[in-house]
Protein backbone atom coordinates (compact mmCIF):
# COMPACT_ATOMS: atom_id res chain seq x y z
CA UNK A 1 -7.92 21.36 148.90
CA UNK A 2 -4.72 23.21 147.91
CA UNK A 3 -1.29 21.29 148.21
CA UNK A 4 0.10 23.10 151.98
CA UNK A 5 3.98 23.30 149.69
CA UNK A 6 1.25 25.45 147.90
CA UNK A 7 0.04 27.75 150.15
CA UNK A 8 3.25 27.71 151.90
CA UNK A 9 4.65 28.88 148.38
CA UNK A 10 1.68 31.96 148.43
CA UNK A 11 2.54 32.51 151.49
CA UNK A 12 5.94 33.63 151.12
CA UNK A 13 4.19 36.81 148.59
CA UNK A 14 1.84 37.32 151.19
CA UNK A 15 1.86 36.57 154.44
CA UNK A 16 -2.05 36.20 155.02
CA UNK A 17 -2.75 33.93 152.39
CA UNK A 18 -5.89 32.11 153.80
CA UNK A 19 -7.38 28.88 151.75
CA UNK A 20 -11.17 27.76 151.34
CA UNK A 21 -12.92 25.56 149.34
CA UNK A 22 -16.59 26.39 148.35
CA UNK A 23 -18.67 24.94 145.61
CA UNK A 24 -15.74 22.18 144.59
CA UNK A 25 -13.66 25.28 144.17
CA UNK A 26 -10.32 25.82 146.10
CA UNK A 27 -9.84 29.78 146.79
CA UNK A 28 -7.30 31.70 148.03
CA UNK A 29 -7.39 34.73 149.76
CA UNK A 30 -4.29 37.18 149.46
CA UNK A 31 -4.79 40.06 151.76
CA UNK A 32 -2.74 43.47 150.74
CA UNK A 33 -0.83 41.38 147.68
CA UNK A 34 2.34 43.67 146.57
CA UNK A 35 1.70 44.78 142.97
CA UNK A 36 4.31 45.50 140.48
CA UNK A 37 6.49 49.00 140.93
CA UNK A 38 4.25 51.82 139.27
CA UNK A 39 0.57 50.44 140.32
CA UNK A 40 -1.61 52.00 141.85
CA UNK A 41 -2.67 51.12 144.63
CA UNK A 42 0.79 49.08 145.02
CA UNK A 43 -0.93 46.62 147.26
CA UNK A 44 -4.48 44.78 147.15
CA UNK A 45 -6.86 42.64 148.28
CA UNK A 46 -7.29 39.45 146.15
CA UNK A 47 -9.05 36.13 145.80
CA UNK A 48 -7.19 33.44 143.69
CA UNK A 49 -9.70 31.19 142.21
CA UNK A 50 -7.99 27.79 141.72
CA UNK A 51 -10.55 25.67 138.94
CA UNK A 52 -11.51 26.65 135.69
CA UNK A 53 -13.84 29.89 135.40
CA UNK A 54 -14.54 31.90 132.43
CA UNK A 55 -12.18 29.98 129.75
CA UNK A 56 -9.52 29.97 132.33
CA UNK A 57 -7.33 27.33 134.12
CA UNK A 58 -7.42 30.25 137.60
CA UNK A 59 -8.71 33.59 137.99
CA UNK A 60 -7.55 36.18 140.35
CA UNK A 61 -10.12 39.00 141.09
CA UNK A 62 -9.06 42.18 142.27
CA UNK A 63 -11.04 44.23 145.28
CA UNK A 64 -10.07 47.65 143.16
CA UNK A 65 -9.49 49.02 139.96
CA UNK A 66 -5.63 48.96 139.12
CA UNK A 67 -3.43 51.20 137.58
CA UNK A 68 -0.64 50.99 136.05
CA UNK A 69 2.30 52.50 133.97
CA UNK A 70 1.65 49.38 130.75
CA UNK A 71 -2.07 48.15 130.02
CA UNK A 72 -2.79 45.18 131.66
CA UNK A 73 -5.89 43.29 131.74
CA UNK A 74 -6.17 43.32 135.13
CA UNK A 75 -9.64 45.37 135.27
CA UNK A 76 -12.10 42.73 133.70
CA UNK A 77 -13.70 41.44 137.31
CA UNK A 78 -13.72 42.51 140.80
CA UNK A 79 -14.09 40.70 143.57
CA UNK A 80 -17.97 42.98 144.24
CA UNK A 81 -18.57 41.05 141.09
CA UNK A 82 -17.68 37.50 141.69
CA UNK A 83 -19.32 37.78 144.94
CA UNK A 84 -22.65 39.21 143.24
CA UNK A 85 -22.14 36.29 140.54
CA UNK A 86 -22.21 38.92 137.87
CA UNK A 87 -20.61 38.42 134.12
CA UNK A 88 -18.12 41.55 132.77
């Protein structure tokens, strides 16, 4: 289960952060999260993945493709994906 300092710290970038745990996994849902000035869309849908997954200490997976004015690496998973259990 997350720390609530935590969530209360996720909650103050977006208001409807909601916290589960599935699988020995602690998620975190961050509905309409504020992207960076120049994205595209400038807010979405994400799910924070708090335990190792992939080679990496957290994940967060994206409900849309992202653009922006720099590359990022922000287009490797979406969340159809993690839901379907399917590898980039």
């Amino acid at each position: 289960m997350v720390a609530e300092e935590k969530i209360q710290e996720l909650m103050s970038l977006c208001p409807g952060a909601k916290q589960a745990t599935e699988g020995g996994v602690d998620y975190v849902f961050l509905p309409l999260l504020n992207l960076p000035t120049g994205c595209n869309p400038s807010a979405v849908d994400c799910l924070l993945a708090l335990g190792a997954r992939d080679g990496y200490d957290c994940r967060l997976f994206f409900a849309q493709i992202v653009a922006s004015p720099q590359a990022r690496n922000w287009n490797g998973i979406y969340l159809s994906d993690f839901v379907n259990n399917k590898k980039p």
